[in-house]
C-alpha atoms as a PDB file:
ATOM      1  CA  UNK A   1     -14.570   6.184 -12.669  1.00  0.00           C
ATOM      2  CA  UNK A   2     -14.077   6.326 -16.407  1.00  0.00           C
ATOM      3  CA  UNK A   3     -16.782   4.181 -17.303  1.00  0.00           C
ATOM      4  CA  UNK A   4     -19.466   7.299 -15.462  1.00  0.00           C
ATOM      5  CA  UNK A   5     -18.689   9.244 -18.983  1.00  0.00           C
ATOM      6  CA  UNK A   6     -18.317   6.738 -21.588  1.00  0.00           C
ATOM      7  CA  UNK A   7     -22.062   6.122 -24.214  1.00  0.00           C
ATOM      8  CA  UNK A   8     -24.184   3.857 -23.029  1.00  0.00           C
ATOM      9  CA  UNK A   9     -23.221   1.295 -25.452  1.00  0.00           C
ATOM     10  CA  UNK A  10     -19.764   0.811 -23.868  1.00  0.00           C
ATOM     11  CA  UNK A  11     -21.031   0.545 -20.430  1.00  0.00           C
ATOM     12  CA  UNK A  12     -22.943  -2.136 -21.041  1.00  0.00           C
ATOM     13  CA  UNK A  13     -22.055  -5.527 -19.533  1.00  0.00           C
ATOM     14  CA  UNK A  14     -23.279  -7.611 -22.656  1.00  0.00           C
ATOM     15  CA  UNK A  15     -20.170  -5.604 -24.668  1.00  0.00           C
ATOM     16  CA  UNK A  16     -17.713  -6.393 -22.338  1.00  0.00           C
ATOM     17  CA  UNK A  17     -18.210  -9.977 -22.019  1.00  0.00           C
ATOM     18  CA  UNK A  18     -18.544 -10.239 -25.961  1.00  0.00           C
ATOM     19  CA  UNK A  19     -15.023  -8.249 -25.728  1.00  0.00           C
ATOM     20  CA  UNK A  20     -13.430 -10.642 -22.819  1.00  0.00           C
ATOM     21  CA  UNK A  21     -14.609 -13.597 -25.250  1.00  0.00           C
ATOM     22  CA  UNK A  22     -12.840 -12.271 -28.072  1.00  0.00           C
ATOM     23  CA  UNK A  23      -9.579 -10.912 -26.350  1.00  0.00           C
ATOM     24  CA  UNK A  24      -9.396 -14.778 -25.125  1.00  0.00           C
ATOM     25  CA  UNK A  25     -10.000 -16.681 -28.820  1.00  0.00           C
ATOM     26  CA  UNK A  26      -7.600 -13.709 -30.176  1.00  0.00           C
ATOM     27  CA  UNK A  27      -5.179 -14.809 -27.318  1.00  0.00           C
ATOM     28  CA  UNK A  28      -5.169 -18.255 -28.013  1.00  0.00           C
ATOM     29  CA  UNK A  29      -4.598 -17.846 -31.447  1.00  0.00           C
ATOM     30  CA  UNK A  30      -1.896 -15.411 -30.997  1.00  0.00           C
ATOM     31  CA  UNK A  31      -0.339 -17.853 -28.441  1.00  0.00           C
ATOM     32  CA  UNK A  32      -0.935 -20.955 -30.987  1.00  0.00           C
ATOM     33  CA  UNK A  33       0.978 -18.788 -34.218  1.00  0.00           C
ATOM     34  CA  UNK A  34       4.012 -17.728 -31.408  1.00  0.00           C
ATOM     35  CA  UNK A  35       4.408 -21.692 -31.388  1.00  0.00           C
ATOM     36  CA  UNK A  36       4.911 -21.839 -35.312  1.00  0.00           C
ATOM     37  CA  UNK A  37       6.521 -18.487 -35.296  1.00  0.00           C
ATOM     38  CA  UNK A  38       4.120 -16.432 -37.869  1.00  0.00           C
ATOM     39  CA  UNK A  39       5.664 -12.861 -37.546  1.00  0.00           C
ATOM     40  CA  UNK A  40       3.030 -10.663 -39.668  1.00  0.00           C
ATOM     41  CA  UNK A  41       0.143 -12.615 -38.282  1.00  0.00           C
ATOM     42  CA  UNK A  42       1.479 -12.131 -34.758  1.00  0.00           C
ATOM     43  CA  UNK A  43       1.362  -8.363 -35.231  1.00  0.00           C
ATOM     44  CA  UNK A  44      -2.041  -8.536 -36.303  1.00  0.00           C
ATOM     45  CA  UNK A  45      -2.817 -10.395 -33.080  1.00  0.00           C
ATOM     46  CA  UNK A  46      -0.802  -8.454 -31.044  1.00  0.00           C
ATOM     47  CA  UNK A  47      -2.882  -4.854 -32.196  1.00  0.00           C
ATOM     48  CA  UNK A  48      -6.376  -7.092 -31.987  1.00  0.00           C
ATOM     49  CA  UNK A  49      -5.805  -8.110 -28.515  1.00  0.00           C
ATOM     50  CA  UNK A  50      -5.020  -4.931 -27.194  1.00  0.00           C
ATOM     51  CA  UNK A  51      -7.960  -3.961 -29.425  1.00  0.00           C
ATOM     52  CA  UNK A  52     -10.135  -6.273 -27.082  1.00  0.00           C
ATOM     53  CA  UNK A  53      -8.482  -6.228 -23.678  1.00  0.00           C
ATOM     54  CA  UNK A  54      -9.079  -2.665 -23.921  1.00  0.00           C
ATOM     55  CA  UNK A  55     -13.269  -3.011 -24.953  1.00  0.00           C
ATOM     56  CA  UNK A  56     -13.804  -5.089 -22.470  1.00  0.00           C
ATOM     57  CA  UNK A  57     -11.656  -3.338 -19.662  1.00  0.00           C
ATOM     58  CA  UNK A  58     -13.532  -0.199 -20.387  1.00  0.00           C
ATOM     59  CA  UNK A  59     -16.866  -1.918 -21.070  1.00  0.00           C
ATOM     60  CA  UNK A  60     -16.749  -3.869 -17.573  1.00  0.00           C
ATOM     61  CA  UNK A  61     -14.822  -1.539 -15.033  1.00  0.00           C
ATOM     62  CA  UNK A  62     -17.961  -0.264 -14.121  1.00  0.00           C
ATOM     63  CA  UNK A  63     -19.114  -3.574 -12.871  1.00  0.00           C
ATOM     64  CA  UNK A  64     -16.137  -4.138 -11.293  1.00  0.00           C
ATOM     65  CA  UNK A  65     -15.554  -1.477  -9.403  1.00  0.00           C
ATOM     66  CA  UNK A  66     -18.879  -1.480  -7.589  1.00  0.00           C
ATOM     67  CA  UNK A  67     -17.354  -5.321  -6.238  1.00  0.00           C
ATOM     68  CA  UNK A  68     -16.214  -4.829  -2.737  1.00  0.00           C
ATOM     69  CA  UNK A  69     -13.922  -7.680  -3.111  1.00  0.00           C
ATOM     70  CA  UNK A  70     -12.154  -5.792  -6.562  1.00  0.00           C
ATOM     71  CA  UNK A  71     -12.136  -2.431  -5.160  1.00  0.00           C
ATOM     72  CA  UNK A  72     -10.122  -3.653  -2.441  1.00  0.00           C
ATOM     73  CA  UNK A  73      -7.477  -4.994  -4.680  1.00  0.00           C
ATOM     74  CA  UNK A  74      -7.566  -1.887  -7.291  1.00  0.00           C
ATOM     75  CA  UNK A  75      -7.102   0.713  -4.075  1.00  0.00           C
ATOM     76  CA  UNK A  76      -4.006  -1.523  -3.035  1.00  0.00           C
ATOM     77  CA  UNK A  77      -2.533  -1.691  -6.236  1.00  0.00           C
ATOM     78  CA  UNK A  78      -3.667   2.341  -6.938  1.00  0.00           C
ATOM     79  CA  UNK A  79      -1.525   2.929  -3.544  1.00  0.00           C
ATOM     80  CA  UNK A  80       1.576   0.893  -4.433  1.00  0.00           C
ATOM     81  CA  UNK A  81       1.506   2.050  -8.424  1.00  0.00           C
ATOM     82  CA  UNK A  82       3.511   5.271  -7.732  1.00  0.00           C
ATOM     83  CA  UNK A  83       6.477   3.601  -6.017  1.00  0.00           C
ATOM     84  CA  UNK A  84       6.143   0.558  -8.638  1.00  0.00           C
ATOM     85  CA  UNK A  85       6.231   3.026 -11.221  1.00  0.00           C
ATOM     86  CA  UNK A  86       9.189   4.573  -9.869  1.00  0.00           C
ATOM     87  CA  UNK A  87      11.071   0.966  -8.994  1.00  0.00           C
ATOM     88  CA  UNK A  88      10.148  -0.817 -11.637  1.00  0.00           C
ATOM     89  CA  UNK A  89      13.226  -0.946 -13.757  1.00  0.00           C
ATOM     90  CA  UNK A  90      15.537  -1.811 -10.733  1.00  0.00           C
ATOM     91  CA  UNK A  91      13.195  -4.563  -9.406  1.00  0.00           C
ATOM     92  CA  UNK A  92      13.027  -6.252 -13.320  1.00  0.00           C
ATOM     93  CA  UNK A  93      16.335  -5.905 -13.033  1.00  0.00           C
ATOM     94  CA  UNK A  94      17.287  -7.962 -10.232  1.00  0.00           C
ATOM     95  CA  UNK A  95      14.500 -10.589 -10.836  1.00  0.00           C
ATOM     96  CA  UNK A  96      15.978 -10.984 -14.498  1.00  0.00           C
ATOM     97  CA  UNK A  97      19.400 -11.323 -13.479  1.00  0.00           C
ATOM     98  CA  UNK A  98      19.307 -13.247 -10.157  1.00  0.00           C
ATOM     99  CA  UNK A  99      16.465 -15.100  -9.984  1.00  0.00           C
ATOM    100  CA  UNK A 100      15.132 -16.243 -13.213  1.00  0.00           C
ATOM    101  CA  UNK A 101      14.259 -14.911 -16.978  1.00  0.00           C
ATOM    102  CA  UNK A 102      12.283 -17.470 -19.844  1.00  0.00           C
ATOM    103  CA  UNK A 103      13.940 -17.994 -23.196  1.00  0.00           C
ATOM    104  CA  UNK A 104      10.705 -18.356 -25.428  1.00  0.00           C
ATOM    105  CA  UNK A 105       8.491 -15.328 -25.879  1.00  0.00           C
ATOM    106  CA  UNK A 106       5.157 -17.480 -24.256  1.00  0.00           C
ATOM    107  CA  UNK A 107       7.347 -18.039 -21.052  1.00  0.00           C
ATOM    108  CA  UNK A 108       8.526 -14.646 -20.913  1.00  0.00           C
ATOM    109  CA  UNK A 109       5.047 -13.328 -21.343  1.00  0.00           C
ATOM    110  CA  UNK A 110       3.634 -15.822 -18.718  1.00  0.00           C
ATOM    111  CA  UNK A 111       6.191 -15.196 -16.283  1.00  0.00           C
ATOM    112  CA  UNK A 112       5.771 -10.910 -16.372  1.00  0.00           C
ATOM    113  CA  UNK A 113       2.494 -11.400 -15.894  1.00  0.00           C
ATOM    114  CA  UNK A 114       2.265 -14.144 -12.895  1.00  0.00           C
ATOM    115  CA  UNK A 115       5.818 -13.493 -11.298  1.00  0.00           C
ATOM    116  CA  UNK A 116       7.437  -9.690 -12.254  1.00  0.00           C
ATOM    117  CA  UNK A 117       4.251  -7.726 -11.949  1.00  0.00           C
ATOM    118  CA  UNK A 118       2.674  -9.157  -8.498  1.00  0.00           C
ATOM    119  CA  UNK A 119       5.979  -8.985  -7.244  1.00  0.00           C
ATOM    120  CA  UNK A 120       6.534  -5.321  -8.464  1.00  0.00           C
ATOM    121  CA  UNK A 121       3.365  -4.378  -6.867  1.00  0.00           C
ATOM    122  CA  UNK A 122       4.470  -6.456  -3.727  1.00  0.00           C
ATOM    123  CA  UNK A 123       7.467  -4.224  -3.369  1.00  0.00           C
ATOM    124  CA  UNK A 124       5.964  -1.297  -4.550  1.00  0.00           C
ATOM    125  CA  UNK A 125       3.295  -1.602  -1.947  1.00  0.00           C
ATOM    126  CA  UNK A 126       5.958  -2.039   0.769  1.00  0.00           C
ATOM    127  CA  UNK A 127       8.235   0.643  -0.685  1.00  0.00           C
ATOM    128  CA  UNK A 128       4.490   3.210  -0.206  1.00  0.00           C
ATOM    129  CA  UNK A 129       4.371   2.045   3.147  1.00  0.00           C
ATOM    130  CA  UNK A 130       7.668   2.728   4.512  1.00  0.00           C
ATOM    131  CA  UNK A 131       7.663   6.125   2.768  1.00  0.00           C
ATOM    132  CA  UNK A 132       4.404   6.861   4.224  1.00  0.00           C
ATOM    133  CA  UNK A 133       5.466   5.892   7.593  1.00  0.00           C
ATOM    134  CA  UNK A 134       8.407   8.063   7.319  1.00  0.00           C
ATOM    135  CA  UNK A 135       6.465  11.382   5.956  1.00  0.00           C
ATOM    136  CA  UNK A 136       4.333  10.981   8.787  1.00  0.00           C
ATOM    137  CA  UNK A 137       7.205  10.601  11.494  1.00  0.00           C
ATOM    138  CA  UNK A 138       8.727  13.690   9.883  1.00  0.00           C
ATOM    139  CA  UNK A 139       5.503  15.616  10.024  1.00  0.00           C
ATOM    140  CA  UNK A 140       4.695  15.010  13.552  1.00  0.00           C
ATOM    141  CA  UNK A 141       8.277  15.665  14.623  1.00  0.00           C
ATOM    142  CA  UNK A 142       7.938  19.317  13.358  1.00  0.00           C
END
């Protein structure tokens, strides 16, 4: 949707590949100075990869939204983001305290982003559903 009013320069495929090239060399080399702990160079890798995760997100949603395959994964995770919004917090909680939480900064990184968030947006998608079922149930009734 956002990528229907950005220049034509951003919506241009070529610029978002160049940008998902660099946010992955920027990544590696923030993820290879984490290992010798360089603090001022990590901040400087932290601001250029949000730098290029962002290019590139903007640059490419327009190709990815017109994927049948990704739009059906962005309108599930559109419906459950309210109630994962709203959970999020308690369900961090409970994963971090009962089931497991990384020492290092890599593994705590890797393990937000492959175990907390899917399963936020797991529960978050249930969470939609039951409320949904609910609202209608209460709608009907009256």
């Amino acid at each position: 949707m956002a990528a229907r009013y950005l220049p034509n320069q951003f919506s241009n495929y070529k610029f978002g590949i160049l940008g998902a090239i660099a946010f992955s060399l920027i990544s590696t080399g923030y993820l290879w100075l984490d290992l010798f702990g360089n603090e001022p160079a990590n901040s400087v890798f932290r601001m250029l990869i949000a730098l290029s995760g962002t290019m590139s997100f903007i640059s490419l949603s327009y190709y990815l939204t017109n994927s049948s395959h990704i739009s059906f994964w962005a309108s599930r995770i559109a419906y459950s983001s309210m109630a994962a919004y709203l959970f999020h917090r308690q369900i961090f909680s409970v994963i971090r305290q009962y089931v497991y939480w990384p020492e290092d900064g890599t593994g705590r990184v890797l393990f937000l982003l492959f175990v907390c968030i899917p399963i936020i947006l797991l529960i978050g998608y249930i969470i939609q559903t039951v409320y949904d079922y609910f609202l209608k149930k209460l709608v009907v009734r009256e």
